[in-house]
N, C-alpha and C. Protein backbone atom coordinates (compact mmCIF):
# COMPACT_ATOMS: atom_id res chain seq x y z
N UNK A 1 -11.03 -18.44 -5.21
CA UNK A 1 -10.06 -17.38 -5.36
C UNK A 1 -8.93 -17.55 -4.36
N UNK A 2 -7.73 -17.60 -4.68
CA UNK A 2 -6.45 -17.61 -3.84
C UNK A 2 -6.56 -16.31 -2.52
N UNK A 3 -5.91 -16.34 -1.57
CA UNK A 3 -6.11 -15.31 -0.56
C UNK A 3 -5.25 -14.05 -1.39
N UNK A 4 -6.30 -13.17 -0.75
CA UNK A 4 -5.84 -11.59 -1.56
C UNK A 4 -6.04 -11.10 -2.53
N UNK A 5 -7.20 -11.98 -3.27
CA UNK A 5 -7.32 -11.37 -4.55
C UNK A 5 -9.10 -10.97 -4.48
N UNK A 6 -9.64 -11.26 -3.69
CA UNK A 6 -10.70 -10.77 -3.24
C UNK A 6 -11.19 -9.71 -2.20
N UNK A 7 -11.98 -8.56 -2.16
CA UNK A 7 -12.15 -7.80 -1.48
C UNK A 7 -12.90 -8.38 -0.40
N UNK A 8 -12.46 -7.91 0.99
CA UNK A 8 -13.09 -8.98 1.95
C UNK A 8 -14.47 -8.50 2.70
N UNK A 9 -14.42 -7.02 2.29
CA UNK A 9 -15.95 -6.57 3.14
C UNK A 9 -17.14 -6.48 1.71
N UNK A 10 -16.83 -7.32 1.07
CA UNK A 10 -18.05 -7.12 -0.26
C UNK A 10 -18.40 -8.79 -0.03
N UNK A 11 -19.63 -8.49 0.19
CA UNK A 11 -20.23 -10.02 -0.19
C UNK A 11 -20.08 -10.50 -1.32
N UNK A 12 -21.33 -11.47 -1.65
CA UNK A 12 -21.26 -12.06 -2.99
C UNK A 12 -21.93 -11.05 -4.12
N UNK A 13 -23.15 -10.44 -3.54
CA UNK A 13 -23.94 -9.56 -4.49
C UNK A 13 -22.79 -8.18 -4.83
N UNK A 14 -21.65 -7.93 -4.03
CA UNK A 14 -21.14 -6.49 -3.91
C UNK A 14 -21.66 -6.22 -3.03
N UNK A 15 -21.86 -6.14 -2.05
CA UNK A 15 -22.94 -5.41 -1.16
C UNK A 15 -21.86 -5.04 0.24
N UNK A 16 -21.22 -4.16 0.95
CA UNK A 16 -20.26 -3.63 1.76
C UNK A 16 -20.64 -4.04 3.04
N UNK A 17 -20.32 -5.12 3.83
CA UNK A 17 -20.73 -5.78 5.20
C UNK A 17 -19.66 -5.50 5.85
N UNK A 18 -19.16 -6.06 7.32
CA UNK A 18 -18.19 -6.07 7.83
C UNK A 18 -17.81 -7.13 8.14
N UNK A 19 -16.40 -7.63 8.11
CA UNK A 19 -16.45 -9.09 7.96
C UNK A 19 -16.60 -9.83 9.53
N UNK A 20 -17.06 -10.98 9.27
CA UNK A 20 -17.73 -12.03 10.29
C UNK A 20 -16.10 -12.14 10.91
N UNK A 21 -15.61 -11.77 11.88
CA UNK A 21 -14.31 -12.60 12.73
C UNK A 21 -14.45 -13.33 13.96
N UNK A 22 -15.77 -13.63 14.11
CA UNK A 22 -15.83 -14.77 15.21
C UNK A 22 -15.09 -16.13 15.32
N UNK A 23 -14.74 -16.40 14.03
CA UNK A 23 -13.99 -18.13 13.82
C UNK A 23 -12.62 -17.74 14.32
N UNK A 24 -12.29 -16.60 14.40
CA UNK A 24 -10.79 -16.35 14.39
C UNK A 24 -10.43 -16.92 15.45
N UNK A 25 -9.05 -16.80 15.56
CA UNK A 25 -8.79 -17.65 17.04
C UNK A 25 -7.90 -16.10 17.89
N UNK A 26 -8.14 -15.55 18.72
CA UNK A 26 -7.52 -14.60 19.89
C UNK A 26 -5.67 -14.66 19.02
N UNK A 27 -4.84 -13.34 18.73
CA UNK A 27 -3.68 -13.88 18.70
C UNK A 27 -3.20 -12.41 18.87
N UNK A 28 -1.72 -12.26 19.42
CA UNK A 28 -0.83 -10.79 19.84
C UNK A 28 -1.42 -10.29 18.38
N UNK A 29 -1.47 -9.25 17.84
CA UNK A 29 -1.49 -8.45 16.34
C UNK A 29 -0.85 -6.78 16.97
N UNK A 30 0.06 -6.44 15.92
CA UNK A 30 0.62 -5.57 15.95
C UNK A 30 0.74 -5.11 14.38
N UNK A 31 0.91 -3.59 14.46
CA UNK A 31 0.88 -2.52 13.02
C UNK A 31 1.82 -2.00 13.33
N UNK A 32 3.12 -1.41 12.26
CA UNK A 32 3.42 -0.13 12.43
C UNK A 32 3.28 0.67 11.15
N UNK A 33 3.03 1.86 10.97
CA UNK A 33 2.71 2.67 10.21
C UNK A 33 3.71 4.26 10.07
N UNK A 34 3.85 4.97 9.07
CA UNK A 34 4.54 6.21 8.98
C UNK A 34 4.26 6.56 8.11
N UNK A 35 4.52 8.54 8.08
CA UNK A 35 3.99 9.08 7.50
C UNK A 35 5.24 10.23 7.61
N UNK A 36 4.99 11.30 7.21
CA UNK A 36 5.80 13.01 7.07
C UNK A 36 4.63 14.15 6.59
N UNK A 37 5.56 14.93 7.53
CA UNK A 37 4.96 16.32 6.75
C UNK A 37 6.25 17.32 6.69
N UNK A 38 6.09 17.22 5.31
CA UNK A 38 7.03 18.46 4.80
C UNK A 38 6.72 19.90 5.10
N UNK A 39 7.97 20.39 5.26
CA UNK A 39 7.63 22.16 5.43
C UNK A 39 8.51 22.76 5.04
N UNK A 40 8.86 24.44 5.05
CA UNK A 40 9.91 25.04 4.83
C UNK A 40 10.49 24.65 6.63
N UNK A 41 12.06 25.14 5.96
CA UNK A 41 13.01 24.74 6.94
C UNK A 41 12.76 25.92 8.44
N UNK A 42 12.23 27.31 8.08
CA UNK A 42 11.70 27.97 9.01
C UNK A 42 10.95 27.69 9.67
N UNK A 43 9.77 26.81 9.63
CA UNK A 43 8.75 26.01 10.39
C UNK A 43 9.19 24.96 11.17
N UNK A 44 9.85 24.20 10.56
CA UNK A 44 10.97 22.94 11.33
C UNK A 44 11.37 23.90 12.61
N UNK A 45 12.12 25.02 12.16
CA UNK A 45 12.82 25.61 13.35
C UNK A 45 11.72 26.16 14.42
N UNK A 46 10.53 27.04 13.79
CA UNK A 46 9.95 27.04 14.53
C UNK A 46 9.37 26.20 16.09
N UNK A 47 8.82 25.18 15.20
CA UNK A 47 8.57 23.82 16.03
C UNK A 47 8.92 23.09 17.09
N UNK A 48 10.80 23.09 16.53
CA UNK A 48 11.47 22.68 17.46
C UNK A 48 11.69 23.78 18.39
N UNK A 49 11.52 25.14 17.96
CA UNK A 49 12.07 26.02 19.45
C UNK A 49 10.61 26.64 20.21
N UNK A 50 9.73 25.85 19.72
CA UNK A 50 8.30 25.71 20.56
C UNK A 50 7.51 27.11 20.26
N UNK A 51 7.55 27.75 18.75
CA UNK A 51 7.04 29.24 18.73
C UNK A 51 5.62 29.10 17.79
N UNK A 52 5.17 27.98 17.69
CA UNK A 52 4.00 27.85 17.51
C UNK A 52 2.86 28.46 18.10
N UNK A 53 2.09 29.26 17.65
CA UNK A 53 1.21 30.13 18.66
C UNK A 53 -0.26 29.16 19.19
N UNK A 54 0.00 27.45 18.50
CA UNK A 54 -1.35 26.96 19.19
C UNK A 54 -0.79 25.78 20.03
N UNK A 55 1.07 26.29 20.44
CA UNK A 55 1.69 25.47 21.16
C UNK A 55 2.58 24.63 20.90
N UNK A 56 2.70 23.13 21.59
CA UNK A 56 3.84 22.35 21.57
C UNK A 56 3.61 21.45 20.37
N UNK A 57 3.57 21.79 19.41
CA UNK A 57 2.79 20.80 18.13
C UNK A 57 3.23 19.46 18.22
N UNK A 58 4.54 19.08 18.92
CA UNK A 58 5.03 17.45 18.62
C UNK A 58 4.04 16.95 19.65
N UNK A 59 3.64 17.57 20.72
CA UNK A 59 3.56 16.99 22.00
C UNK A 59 1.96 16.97 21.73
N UNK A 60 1.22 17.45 21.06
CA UNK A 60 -0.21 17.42 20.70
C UNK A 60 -0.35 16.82 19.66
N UNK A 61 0.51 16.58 18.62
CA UNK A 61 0.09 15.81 17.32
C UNK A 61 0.32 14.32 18.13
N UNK A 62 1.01 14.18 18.52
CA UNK A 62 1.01 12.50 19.46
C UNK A 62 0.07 11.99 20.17
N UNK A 63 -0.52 13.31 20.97
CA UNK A 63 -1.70 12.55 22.03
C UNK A 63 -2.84 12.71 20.66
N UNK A 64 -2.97 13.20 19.98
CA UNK A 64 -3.67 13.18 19.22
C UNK A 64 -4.02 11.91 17.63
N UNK A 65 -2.83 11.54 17.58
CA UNK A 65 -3.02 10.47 17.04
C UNK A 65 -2.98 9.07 18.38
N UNK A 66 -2.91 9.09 19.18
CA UNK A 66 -3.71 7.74 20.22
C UNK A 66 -5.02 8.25 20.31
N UNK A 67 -5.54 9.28 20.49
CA UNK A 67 -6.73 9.62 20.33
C UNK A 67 -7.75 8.99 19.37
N UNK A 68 -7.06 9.20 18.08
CA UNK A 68 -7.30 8.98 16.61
C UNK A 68 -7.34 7.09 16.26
N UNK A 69 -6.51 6.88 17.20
CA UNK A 69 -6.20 5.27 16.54
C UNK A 69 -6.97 4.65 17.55
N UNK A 70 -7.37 4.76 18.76
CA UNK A 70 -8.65 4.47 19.57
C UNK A 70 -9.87 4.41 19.01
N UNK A 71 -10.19 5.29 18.57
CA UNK A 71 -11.72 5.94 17.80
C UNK A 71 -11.90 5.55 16.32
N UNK A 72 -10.27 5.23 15.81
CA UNK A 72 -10.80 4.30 14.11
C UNK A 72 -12.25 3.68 13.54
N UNK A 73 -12.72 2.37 14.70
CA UNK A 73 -13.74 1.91 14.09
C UNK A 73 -14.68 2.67 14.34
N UNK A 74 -15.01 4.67 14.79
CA UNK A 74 -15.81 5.51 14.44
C UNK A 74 -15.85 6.18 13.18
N UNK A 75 -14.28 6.43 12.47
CA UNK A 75 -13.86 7.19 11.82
C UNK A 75 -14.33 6.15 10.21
N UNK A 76 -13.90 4.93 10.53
CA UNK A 76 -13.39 4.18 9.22
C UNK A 76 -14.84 2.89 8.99
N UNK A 77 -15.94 3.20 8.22
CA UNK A 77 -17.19 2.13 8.12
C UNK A 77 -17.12 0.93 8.88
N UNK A 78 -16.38 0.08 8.37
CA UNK A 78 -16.57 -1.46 8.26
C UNK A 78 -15.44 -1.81 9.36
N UNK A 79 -14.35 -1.14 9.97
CA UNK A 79 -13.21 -1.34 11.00
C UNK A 79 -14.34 -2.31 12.28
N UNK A 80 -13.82 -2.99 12.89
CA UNK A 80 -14.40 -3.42 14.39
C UNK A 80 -13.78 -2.50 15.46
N UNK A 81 -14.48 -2.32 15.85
CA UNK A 81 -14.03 -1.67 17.54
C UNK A 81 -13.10 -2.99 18.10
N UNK A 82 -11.68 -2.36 18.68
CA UNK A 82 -11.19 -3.53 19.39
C UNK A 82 -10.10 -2.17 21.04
N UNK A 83 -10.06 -3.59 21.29
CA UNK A 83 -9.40 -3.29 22.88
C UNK A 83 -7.74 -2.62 22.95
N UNK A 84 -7.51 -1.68 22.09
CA UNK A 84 -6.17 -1.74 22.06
C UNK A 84 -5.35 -2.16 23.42
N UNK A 85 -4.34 -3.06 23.04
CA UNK A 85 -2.99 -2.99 24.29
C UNK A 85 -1.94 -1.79 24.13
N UNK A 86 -1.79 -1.88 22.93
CA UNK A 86 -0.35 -0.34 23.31
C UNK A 86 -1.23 0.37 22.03
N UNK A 87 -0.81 2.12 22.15
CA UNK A 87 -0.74 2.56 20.89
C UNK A 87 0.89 3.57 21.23
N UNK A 88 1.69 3.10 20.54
CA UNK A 88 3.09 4.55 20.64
C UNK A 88 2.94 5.30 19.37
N UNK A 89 2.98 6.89 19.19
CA UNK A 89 3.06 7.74 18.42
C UNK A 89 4.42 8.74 18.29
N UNK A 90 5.49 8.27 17.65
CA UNK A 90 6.77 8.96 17.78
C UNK A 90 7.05 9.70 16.99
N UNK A 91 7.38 11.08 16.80
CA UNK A 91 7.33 12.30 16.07
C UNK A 91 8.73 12.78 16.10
N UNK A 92 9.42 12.62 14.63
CA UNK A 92 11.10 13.73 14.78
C UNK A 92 11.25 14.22 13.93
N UNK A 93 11.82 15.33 14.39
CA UNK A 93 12.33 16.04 13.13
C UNK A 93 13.33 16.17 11.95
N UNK A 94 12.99 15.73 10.86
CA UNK A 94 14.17 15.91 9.79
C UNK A 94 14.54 16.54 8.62
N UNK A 95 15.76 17.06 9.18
CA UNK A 95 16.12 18.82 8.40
C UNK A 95 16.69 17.96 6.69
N UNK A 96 16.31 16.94 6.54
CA UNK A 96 16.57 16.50 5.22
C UNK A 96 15.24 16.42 4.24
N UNK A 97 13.87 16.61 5.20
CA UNK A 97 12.82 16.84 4.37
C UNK A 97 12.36 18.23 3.68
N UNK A 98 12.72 18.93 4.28
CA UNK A 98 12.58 19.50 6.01
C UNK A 98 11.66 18.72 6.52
N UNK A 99 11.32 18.91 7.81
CA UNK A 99 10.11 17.99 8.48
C UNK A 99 9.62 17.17 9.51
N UNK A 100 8.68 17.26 9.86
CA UNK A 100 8.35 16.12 10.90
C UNK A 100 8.12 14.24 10.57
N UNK A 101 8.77 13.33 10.96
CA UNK A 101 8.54 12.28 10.27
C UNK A 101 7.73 11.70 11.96
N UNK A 102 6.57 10.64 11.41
CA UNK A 102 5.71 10.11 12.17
C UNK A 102 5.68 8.62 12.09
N UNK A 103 5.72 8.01 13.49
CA UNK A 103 5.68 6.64 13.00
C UNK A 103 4.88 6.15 14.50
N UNK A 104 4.07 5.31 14.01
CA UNK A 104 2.93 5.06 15.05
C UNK A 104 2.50 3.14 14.91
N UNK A 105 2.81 2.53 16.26
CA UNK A 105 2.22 1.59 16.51
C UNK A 105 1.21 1.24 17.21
N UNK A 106 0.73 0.09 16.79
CA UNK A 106 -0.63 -0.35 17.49
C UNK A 106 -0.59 -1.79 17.59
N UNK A 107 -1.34 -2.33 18.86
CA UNK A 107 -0.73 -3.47 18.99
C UNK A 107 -2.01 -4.00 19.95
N UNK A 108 -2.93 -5.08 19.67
CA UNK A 108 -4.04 -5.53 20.85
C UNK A 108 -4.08 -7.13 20.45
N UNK A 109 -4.43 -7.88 21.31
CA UNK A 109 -4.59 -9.21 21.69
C UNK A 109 -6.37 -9.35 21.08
N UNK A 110 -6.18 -9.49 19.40
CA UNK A 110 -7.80 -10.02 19.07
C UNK A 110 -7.85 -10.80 17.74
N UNK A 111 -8.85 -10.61 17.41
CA UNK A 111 -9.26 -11.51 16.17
C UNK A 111 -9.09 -10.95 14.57
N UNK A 112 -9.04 -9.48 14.96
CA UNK A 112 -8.40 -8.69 13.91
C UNK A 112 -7.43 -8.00 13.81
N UNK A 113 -6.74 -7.69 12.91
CA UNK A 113 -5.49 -6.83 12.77
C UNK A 113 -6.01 -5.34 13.26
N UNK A 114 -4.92 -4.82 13.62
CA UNK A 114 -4.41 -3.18 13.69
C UNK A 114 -4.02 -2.89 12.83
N UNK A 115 -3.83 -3.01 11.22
CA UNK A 115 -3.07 -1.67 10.48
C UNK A 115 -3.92 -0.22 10.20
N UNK A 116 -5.47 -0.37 10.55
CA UNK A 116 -6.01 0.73 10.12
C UNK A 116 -5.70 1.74 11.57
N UNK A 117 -5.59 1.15 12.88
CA UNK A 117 -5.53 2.09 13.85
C UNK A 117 -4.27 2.69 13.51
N UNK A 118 -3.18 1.87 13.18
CA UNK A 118 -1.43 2.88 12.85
C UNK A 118 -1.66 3.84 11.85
N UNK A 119 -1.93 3.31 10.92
CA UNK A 119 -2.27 3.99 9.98
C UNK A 119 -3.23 5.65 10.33
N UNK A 120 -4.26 5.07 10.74
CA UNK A 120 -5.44 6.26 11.61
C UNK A 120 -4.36 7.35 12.42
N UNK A 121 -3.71 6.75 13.38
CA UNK A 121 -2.67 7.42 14.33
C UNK A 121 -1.84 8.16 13.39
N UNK A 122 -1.42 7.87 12.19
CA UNK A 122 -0.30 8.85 11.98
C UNK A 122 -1.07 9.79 10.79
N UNK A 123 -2.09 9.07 10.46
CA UNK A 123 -2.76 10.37 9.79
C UNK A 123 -2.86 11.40 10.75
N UNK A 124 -4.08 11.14 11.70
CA UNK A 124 -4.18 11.90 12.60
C UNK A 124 -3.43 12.69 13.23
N UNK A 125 -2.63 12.20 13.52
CA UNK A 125 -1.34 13.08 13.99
C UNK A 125 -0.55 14.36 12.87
N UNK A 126 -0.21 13.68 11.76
CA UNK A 126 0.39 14.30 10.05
C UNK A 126 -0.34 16.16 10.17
N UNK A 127 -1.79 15.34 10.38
CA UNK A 127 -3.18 16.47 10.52
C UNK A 127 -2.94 17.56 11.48
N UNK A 128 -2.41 16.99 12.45
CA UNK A 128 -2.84 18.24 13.62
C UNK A 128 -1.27 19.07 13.61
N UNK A 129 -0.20 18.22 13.04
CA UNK A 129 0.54 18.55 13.04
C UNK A 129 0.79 19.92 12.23
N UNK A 130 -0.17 19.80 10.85
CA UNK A 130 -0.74 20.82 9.95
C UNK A 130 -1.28 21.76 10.56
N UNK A 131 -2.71 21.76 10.99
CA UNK A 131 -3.33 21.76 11.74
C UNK A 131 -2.52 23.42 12.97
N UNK A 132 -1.83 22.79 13.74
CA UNK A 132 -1.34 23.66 14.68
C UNK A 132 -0.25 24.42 14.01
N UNK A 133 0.44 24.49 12.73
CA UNK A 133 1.23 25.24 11.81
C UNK A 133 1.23 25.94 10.94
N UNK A 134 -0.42 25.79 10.55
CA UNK A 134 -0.52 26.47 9.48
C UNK A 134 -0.58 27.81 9.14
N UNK A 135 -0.65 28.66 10.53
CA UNK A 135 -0.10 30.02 10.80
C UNK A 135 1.02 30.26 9.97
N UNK A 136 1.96 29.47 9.88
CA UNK A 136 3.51 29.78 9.88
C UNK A 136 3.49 28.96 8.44
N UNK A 137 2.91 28.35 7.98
CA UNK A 137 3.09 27.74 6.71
C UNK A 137 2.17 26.86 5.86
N UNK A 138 1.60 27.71 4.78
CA UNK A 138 0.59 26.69 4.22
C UNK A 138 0.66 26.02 3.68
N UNK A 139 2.31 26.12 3.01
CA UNK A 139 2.41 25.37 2.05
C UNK A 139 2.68 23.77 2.09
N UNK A 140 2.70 23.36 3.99
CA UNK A 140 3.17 21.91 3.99
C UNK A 140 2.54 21.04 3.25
N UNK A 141 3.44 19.54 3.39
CA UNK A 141 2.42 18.64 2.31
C UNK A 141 2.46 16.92 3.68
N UNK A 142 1.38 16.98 3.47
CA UNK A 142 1.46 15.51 4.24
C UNK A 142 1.78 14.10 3.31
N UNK A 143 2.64 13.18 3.26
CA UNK A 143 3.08 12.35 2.54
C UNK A 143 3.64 11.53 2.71
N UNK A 144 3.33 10.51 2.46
CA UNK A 144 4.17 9.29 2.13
C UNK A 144 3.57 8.28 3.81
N UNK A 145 2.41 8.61 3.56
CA UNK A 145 1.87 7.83 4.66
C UNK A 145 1.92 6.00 4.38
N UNK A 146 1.96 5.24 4.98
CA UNK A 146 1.95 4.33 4.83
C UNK A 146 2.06 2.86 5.76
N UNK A 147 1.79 1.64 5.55
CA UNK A 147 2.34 0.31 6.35
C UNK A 147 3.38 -0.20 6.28
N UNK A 148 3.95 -0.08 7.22
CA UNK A 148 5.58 -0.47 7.14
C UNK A 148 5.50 -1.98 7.57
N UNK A 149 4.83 -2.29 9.14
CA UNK A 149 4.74 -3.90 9.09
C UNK A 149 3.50 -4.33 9.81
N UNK A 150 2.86 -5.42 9.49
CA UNK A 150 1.89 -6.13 10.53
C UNK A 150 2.11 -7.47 10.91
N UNK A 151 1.64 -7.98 12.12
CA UNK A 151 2.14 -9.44 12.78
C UNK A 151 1.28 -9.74 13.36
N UNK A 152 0.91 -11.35 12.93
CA UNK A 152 -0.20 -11.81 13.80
C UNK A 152 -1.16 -12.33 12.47
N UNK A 153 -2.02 -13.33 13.67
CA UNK A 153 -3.03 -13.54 12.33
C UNK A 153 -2.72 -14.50 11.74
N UNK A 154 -3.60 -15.17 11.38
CA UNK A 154 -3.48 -15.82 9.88
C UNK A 154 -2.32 -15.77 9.10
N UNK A 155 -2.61 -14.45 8.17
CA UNK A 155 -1.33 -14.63 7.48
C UNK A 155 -0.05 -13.83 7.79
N UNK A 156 0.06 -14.10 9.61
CA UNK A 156 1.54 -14.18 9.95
C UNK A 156 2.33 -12.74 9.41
N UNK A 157 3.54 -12.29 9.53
CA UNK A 157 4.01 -10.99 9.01
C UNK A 157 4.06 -10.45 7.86
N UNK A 158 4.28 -9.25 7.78
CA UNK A 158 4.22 -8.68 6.60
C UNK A 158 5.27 -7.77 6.69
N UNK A 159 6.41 -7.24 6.06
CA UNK A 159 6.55 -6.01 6.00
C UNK A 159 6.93 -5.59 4.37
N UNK A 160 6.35 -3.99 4.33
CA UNK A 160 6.77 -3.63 2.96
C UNK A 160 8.16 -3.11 2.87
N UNK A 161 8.13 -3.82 1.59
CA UNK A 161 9.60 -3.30 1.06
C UNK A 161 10.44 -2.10 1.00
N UNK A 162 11.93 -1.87 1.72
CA UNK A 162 12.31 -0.80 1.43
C UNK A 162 12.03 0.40 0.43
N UNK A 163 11.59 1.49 0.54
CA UNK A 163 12.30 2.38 -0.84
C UNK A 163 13.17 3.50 -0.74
C-alpha cells in the first residue's frame, strides 16, 4: 500500500495497537492547530471587558489548553506520551465571527509528531472557553477546529490548504 492509504494503529487482523516508533530517528516536530468559538457579539464584549463571573476566560482557556496538550496521550488511546519543548496557546478576539479565534502550537524533539497535542490544546481551550461563558450565552458553537501545519518526520511538511 502507498503511504497514507492505510490506517496506522490497526494491525493486520484490525486489531487497534499503538504504533512501534522505535526505528524512528529523534527529529525537531512541530503542529499548529486552530479552532473558534462563536458567540453573540454581547459575550465578545463581555469577555473582553473581563465581566465573566468565572473570570478572565482568555487567560484560563490558554493555561488550560497547555494543560490539555501535555496530558493528550491520557486523553487520546493510542497517542505516546512525549516530552514537549514548547506548547503556545494564542486566543483573539474577532468581532467578524463574533468570537474568540484559537491557535495553538506544539513543538518537541522525538520520534513522533505533535498534531494531536495542537489539536488537544485548542480543543481544550475552545471548551473552557465555553465552559467559563456559558452563563452569558448558550448558544455558542465551537468550530472549525483544525491542522493548519506539521514539520518534521518522515514525511517532512504539511500544510492545509487555504479556505
Amino acid at each position: 500500500m502507498k503511504r497514507g492509504t492505510r490506517l496506522t494503529h490497526l494491525d493486520k487482523a484490525g486489531a487497534a495497537n499503538m504504533v512501534d516508533v522505535s526505528a524512528k530517528a529523534v527529529t525537531e516536530r512541530l503542529a499548529v492547530a486552530e479552532g473558534a468559538v462563536k458567540m453573540a457579539p454581547a459575550t465578545l464584549d463581555a469577555i473582553r471587558a473581563g465581566d465573566a463571573k468565572k473570570g478572565d476566560v482568555i487567560g484560563t482557556a490558554r493555561i488550560a489548553g497547555i494543560m490539555a496538550a501535555k496530558r493528550t496521550h491520557e486523553l487520546i488511546p493510542l497517542c505516546h506520551p512525549l516530552g514537549l519543548t514548547k506548547v503556545t496557546v494564542d486566543i483573539e478576539p474577532d468581532d467578524d465571527l463574533p468570537g474568540l479565534r484559537v491557535r495553538a502550537t506544539a513543538k518537541v524533539a522525538g520520534k513522533t509528531g505533535v498534531e494531536m497535542e495542537a489539536l488537544t490544546a485548542v480543543s481544550v481551550a475552545c471548551l473552557t472557553i465555553y465552559d467559563m461563558a456559558k452563563a452569558i450565552d448558550r448558544g455558542m458553537a465551537i468550530t472549525a477546529v483544525r491542522l493548519l501545519e506539521k514539520r518534521g518526520g518522515r514525511s517532512g511538511t504539511w500544510k492545509a490548504p487555504a479556505t
